[in-house]
N, C-alpha and C. Protein backbone atom coordinates (compact mmCIF):
# COMPACT_ATOMS: atom_id res chain seq x y z
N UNK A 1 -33.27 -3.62 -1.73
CA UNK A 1 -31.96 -3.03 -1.55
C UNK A 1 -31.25 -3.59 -0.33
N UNK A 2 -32.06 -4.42 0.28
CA UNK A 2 -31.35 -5.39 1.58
C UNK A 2 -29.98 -5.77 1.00
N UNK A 3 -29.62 -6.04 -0.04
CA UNK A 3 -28.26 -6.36 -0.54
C UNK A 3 -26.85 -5.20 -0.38
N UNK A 4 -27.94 -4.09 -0.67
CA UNK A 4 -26.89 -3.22 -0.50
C UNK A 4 -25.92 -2.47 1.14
N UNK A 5 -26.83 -3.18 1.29
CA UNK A 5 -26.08 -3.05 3.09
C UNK A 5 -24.67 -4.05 3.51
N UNK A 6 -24.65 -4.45 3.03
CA UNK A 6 -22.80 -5.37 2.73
C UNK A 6 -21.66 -4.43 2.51
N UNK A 7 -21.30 -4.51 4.13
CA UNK A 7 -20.48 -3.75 4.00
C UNK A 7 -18.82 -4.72 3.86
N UNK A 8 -18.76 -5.46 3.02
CA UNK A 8 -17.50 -6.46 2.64
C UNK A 8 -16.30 -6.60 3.61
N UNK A 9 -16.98 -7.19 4.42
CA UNK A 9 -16.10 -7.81 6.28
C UNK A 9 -15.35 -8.81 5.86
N UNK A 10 -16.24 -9.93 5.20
CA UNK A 10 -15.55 -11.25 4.94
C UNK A 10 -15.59 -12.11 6.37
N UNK A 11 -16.63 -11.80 6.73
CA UNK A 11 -16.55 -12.58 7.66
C UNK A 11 -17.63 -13.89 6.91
N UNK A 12 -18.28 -13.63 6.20
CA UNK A 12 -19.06 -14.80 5.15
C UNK A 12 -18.25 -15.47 5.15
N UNK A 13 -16.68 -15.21 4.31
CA UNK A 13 -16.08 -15.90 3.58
C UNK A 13 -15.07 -16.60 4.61
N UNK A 14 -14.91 -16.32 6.13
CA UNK A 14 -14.30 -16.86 6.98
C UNK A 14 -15.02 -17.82 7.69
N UNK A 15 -16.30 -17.88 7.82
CA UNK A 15 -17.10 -18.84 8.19
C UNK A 15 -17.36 -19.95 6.97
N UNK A 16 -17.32 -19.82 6.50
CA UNK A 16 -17.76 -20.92 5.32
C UNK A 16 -16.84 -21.75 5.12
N UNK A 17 -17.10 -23.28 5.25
CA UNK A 17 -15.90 -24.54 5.42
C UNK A 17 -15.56 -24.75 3.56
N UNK A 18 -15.67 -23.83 2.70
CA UNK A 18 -15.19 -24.03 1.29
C UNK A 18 -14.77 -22.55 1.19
N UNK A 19 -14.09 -21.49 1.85
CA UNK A 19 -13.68 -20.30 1.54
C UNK A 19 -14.41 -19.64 1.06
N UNK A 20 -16.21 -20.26 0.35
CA UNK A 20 -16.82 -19.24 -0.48
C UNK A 20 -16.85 -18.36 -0.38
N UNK A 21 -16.82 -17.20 -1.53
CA UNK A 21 -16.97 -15.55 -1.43
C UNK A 21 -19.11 -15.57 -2.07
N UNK A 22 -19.10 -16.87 -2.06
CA UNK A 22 -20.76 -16.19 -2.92
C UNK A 22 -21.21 -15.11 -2.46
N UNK A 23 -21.78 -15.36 -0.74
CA UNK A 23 -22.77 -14.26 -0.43
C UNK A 23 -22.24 -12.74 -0.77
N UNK A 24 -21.09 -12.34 -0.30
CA UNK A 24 -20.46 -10.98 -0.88
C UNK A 24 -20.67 -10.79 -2.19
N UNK A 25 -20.39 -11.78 -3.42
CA UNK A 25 -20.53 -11.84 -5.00
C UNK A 25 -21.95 -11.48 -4.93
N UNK A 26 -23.01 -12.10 -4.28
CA UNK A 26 -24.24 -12.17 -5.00
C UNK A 26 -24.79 -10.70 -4.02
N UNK A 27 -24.56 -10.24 -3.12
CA UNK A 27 -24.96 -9.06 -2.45
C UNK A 27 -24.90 -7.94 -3.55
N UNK A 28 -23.37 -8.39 -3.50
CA UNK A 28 -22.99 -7.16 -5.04
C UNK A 28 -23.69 -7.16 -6.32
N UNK A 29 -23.23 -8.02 -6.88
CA UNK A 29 -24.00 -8.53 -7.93
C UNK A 29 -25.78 -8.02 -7.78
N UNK A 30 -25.98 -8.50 -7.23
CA UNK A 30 -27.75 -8.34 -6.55
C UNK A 30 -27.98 -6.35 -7.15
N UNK A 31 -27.39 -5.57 -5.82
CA UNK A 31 -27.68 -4.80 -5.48
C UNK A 31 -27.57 -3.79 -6.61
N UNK A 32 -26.26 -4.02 -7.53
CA UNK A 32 -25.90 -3.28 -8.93
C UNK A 32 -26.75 -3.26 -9.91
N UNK A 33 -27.25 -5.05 -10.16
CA UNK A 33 -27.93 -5.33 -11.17
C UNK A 33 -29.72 -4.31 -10.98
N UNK A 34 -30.02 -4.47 -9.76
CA UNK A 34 -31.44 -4.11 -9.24
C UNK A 34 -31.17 -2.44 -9.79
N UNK A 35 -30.34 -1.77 -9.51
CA UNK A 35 -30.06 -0.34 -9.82
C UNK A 35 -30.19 -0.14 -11.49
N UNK A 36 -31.41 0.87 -11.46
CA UNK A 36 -31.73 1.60 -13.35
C UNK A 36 -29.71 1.53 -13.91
N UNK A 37 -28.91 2.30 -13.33
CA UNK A 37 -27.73 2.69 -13.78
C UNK A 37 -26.93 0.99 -13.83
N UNK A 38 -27.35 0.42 -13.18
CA UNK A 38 -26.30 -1.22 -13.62
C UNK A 38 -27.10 -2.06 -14.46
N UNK A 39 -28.18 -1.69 -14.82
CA UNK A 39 -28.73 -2.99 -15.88
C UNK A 39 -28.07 -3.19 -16.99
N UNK A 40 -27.75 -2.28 -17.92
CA UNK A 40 -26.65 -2.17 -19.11
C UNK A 40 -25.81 -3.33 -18.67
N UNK A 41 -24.90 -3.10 -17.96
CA UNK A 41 -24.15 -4.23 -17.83
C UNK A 41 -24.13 -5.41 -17.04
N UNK A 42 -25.64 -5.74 -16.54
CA UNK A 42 -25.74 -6.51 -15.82
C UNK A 42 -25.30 -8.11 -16.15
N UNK A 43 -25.52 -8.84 -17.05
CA UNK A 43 -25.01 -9.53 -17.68
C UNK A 43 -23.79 -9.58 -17.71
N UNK A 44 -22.85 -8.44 -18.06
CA UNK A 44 -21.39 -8.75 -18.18
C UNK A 44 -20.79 -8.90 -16.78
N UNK A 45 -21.25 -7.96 -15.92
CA UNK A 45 -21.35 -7.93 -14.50
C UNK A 45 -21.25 -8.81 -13.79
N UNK A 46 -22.35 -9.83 -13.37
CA UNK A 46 -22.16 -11.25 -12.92
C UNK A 46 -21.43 -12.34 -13.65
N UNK A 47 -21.12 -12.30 -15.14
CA UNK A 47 -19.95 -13.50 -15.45
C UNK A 47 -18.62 -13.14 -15.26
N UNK A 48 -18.27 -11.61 -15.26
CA UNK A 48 -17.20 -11.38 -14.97
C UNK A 48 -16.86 -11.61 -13.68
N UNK A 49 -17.81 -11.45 -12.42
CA UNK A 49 -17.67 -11.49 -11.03
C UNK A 49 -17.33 -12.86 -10.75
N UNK A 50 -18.24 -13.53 -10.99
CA UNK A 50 -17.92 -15.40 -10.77
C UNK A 50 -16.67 -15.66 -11.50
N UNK A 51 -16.35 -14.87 -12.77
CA UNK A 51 -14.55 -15.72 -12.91
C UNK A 51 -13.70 -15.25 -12.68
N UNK A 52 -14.20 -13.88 -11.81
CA UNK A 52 -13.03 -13.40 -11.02
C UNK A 52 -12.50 -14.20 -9.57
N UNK A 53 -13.82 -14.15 -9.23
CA UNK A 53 -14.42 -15.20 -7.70
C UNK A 53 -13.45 -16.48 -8.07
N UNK A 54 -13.77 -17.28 -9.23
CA UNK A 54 -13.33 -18.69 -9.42
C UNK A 54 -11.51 -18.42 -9.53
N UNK A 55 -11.23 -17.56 -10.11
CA UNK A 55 -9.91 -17.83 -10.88
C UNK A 55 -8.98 -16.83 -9.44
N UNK A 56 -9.48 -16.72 -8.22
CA UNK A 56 -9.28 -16.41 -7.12
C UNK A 56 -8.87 -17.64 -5.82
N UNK A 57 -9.59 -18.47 -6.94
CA UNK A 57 -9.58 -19.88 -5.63
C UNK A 57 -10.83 -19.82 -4.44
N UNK A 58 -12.13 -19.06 -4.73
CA UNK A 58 -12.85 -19.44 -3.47
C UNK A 58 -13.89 -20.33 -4.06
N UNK A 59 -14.18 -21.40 -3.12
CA UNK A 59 -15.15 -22.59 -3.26
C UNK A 59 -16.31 -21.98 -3.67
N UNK A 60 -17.28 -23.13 -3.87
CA UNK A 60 -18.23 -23.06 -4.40
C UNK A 60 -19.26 -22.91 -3.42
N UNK A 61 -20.73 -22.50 -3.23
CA UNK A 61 -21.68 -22.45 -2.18
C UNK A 61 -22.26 -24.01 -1.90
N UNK A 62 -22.21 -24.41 -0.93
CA UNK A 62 -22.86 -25.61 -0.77
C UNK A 62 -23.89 -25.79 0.55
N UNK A 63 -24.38 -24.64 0.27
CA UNK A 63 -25.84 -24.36 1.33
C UNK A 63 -25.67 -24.81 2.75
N UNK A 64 -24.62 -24.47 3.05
CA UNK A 64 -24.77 -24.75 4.75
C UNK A 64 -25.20 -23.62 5.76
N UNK A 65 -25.46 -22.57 5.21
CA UNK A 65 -25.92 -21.09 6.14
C UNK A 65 -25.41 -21.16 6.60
N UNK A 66 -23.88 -21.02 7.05
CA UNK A 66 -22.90 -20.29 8.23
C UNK A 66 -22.60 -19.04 7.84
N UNK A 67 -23.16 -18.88 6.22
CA UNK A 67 -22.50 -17.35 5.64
C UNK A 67 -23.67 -16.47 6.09
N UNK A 68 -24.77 -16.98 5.84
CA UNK A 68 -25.47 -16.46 6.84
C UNK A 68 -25.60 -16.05 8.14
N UNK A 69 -25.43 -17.29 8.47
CA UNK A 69 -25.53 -17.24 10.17
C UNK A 69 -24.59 -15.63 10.41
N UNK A 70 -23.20 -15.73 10.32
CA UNK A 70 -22.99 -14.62 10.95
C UNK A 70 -22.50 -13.38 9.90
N UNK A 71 -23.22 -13.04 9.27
CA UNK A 71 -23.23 -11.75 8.85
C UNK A 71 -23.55 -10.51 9.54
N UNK A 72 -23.04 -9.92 9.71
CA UNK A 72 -23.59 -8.50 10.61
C UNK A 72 -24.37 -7.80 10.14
N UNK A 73 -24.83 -7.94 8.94
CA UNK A 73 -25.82 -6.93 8.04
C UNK A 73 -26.94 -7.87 7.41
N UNK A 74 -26.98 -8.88 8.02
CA UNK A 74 -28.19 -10.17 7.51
C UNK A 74 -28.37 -10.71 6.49
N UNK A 75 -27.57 -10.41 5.45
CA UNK A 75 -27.60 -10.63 3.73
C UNK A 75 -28.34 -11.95 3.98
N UNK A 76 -29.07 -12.92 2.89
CA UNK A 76 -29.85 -13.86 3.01
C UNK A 76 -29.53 -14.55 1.85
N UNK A 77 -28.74 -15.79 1.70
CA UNK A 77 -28.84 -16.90 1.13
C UNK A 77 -30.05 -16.71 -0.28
N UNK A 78 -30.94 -16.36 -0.13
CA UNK A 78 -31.93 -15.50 -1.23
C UNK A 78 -31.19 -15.43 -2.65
N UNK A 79 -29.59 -14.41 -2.19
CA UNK A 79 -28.91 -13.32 -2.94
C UNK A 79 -27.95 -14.48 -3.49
N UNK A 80 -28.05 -15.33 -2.84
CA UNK A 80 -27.00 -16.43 -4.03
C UNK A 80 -27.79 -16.89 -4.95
N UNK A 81 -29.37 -17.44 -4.66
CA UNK A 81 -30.18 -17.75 -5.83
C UNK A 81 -30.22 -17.13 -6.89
N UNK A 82 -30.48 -15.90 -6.59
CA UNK A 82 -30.75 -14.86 -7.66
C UNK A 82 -29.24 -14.39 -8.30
N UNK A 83 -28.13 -14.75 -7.71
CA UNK A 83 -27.17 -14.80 -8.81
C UNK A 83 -27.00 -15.66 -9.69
N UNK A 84 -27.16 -17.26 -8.89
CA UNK A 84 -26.93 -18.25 -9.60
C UNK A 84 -28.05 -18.09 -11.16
N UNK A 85 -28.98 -17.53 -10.88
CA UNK A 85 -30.24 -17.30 -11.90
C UNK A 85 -29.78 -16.35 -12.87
N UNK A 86 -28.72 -15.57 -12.36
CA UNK A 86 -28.70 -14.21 -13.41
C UNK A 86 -27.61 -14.65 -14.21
N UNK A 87 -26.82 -15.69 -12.94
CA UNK A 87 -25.37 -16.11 -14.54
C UNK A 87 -26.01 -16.79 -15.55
N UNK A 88 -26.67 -18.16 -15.02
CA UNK A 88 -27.30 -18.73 -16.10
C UNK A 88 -27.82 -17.90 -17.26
N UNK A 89 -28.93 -17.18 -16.95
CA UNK A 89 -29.48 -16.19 -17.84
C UNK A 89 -28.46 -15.40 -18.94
N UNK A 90 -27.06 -14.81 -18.20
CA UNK A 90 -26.22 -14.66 -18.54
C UNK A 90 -25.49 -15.23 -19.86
N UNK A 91 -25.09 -16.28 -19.63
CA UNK A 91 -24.20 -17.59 -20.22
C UNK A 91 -25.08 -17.63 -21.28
């Protein structure tokens, strides 16, 4: 439930040299899907999130940990894997 501690600052998305919103997407994403009450829609959940994310204009993740680096609540680079895993699965 480490995901669920995101409290949506955006300071991820101000550090990151491509605007990415991932880590916030995949915190969320993460923390809903892990919950008995979000599995039902877990699937619709994360493809809808990423083409909301995309059709928003924020870049893509390209692993530089600055979204890391300064998060105030530690979210972990982890939480983008396991999205990138759940869209696929998804799709």
């Amino acid at each position: 439930m480490d995901a669920a501690s995101c409290i949506a600052c955006g300071a991820c998305v101000a550090a990151c040299k491509n605007a990415s919103a991932m880590l916030f997407v995949s915190a969320k994403v993460s923390h809903l899907g892990i919950l008995p009450q979000g599995k039902p829609e877990k699937d619709r959940r994360v493809v809808n999130m990423v083409k909301k994310m995309d059709a928003e204009g924020f870049g893509n993740c390209t692993v530089t940990g600055s979204c890391e680096a300064v998060c105030p609540k530690e979210i972990s680079l982890d939480f983008i894997a396991r999205m990138n895993r759940e869209y696929g699965a998804a799709l």
